[in-house]
PDB file of N, CA and C in Angstrom:
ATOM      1  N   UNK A   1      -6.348 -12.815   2.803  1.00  0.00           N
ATOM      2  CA  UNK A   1      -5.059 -12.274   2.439  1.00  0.00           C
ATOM      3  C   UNK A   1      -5.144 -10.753   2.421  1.00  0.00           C
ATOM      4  N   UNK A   2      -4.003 -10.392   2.958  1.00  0.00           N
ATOM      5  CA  UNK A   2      -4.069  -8.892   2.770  1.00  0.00           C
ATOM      6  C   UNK A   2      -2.630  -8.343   2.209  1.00  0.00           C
ATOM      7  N   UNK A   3      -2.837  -7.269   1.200  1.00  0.00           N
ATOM      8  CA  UNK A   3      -1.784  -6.717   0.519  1.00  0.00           C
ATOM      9  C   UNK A   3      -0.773  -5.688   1.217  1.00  0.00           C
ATOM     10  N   UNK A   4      -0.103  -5.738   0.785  1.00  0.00           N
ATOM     11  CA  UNK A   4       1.606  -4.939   1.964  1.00  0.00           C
ATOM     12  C   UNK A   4       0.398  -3.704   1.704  1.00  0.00           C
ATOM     13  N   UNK A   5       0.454  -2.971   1.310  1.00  0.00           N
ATOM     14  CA  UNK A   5      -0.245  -1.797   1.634  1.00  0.00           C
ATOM     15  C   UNK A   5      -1.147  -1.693   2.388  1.00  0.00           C
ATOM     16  N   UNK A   6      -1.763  -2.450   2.513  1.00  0.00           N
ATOM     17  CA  UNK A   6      -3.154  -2.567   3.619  1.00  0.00           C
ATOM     18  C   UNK A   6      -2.483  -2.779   4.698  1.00  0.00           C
ATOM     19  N   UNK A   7      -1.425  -3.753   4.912  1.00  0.00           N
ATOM     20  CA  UNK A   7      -0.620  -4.308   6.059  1.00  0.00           C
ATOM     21  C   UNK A   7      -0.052  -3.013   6.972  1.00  0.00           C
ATOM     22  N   UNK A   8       0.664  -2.435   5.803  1.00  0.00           N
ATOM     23  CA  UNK A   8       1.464  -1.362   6.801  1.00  0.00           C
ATOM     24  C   UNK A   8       0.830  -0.297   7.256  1.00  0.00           C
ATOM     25  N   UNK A   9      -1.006  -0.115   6.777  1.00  0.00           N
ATOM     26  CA  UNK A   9      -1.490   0.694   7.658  1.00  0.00           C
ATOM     27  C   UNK A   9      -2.317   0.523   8.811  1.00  0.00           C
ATOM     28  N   UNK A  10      -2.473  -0.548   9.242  1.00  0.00           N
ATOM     29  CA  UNK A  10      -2.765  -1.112  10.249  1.00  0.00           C
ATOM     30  C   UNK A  10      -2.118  -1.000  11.627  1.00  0.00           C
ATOM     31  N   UNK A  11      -2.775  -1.109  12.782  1.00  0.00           N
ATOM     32  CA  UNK A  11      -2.283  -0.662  14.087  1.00  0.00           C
ATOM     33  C   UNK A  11      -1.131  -1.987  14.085  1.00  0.00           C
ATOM     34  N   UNK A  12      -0.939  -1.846  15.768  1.00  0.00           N
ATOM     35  CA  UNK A  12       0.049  -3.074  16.035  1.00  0.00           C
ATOM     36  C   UNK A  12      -0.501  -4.404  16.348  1.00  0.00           C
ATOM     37  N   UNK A  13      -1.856  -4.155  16.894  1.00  0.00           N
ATOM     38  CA  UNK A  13      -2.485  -4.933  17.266  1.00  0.00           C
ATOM     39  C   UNK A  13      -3.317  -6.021  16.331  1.00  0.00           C
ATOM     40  N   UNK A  14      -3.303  -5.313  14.972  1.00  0.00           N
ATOM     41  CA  UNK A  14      -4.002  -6.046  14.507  1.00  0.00           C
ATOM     42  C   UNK A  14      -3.047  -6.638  12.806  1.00  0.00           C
ATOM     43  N   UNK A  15      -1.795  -6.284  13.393  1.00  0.00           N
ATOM     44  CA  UNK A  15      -0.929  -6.638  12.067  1.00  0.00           C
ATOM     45  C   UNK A  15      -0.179  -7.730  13.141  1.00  0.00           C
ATOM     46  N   UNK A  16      -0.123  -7.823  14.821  1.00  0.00           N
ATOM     47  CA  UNK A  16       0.041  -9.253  14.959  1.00  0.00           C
ATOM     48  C   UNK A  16      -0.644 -10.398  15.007  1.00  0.00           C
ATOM     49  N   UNK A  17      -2.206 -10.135  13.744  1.00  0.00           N
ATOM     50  CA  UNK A  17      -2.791 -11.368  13.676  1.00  0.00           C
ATOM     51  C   UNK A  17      -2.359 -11.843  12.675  1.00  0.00           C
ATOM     52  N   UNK A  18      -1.258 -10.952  11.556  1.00  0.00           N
ATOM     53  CA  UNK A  18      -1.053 -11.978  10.606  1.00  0.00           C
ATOM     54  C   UNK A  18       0.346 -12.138  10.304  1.00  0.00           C
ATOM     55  N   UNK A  19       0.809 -13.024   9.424  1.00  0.00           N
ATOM     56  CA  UNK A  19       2.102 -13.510   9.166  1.00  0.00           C
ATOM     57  C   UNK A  19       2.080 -13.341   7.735  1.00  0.00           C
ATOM     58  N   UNK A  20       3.439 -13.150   7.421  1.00  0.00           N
ATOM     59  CA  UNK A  20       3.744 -12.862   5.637  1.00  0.00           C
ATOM     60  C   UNK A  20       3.661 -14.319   5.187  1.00  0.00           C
ATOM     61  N   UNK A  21       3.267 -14.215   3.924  1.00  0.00           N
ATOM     62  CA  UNK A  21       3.348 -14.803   3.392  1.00  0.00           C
ATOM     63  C   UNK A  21       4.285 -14.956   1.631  1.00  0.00           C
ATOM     64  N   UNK A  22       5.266 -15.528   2.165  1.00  0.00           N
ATOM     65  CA  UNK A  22       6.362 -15.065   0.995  1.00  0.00           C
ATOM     66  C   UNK A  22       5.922 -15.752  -0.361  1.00  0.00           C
ATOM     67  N   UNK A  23       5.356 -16.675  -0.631  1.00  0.00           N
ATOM     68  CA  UNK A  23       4.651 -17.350  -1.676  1.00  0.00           C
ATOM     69  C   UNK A  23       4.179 -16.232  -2.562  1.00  0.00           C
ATOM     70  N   UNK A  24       3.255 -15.648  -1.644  1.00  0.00           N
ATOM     71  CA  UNK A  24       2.271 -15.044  -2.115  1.00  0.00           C
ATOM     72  C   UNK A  24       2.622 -13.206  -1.713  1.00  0.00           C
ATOM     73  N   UNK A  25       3.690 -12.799  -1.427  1.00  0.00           N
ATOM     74  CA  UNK A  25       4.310 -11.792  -0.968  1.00  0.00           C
ATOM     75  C   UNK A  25       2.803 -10.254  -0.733  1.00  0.00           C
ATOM     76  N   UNK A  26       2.346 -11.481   0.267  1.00  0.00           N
ATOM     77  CA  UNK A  26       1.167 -10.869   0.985  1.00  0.00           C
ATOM     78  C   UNK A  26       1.217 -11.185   2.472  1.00  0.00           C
ATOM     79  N   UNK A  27      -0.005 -10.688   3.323  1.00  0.00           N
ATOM     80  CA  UNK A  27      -0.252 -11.061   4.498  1.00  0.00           C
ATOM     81  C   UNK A  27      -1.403 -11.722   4.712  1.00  0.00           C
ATOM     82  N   UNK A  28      -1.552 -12.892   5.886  1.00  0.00           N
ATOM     83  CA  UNK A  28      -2.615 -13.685   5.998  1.00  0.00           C
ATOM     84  C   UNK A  28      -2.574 -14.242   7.676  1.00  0.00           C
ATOM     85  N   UNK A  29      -3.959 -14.725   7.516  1.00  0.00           N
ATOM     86  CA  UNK A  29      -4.406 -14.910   8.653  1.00  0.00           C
ATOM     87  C   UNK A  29      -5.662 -15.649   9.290  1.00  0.00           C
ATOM     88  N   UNK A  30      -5.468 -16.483  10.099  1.00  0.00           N
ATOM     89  CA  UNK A  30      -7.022 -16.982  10.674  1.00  0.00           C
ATOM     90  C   UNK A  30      -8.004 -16.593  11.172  1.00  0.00           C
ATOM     91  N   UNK A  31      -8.438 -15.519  10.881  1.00  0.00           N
ATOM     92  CA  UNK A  31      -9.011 -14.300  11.577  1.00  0.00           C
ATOM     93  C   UNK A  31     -10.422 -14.907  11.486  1.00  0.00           C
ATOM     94  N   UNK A  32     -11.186 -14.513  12.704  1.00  0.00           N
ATOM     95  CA  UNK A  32     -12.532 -15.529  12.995  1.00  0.00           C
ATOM     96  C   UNK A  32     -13.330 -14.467  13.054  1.00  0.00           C
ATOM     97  N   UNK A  33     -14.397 -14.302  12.802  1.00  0.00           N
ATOM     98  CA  UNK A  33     -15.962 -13.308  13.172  1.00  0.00           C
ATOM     99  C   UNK A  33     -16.449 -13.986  14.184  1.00  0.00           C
ATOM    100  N   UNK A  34     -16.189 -13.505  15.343  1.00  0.00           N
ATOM    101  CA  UNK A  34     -16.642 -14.405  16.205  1.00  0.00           C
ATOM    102  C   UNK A  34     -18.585 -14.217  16.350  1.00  0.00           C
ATOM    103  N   UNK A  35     -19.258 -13.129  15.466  1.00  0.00           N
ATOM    104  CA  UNK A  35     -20.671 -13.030  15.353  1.00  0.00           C
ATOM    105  C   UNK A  35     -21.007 -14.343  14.852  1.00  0.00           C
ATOM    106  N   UNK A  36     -20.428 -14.440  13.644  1.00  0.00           N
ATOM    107  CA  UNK A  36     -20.381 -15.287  12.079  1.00  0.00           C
ATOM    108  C   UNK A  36     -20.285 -17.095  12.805  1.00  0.00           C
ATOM    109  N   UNK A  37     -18.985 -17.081  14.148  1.00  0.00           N
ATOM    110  CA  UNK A  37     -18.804 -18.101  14.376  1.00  0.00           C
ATOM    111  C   UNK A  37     -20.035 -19.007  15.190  1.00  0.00           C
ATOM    112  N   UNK A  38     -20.813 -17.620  15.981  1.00  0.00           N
ATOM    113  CA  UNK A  38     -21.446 -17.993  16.808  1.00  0.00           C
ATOM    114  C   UNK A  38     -22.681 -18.576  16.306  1.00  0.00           C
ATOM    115  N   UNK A  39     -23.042 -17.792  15.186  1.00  0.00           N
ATOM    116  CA  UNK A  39     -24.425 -18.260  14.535  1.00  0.00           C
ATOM    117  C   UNK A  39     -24.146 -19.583  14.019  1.00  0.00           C
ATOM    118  N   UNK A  40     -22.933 -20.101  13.429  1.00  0.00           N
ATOM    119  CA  UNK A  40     -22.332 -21.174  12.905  1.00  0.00           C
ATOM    120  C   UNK A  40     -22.661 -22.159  13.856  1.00  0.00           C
ATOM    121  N   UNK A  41     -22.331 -22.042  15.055  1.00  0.00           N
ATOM    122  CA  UNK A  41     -21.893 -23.379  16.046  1.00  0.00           C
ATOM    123  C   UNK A  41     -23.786 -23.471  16.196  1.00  0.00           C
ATOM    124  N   UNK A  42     -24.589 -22.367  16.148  1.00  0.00           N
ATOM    125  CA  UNK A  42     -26.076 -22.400  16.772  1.00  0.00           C
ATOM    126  C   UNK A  42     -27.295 -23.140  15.430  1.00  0.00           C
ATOM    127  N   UNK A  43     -26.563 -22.583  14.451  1.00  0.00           N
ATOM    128  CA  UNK A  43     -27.381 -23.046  12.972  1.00  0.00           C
ATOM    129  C   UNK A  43     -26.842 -24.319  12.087  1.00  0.00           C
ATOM    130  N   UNK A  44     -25.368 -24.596  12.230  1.00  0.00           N
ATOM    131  CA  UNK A  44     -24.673 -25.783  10.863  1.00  0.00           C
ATOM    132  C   UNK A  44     -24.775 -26.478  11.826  1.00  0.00           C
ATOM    133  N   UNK A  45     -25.365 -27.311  12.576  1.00  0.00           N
ATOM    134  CA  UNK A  45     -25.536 -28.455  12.725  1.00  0.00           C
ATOM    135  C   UNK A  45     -25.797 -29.633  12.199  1.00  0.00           C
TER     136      UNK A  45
END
């Protein structure tokens, strides 16, 4: 989750990875490490 302030200083590119979230009158997102993912798919077996 990320807070409107953090949101609105962000480029364009990377404020269309997330969507508001009015619940929680924040921003969020599925955002992957794709380093993090890779070691994942090679080690949690």
């Amino acid at each position: 989750m990320v807070a409107n302030s953090i949101y609105e200083n962000l480029n364009d590119t990377n404020k269309n990875l997330l969507t508001h979230n009015y619940q929680y009158s924040c921003y969020q997102g599925d955002i992957i490490n794709k380093n993090m993912d890779d070691w994942c798919k090679e080690n949690c077996n």
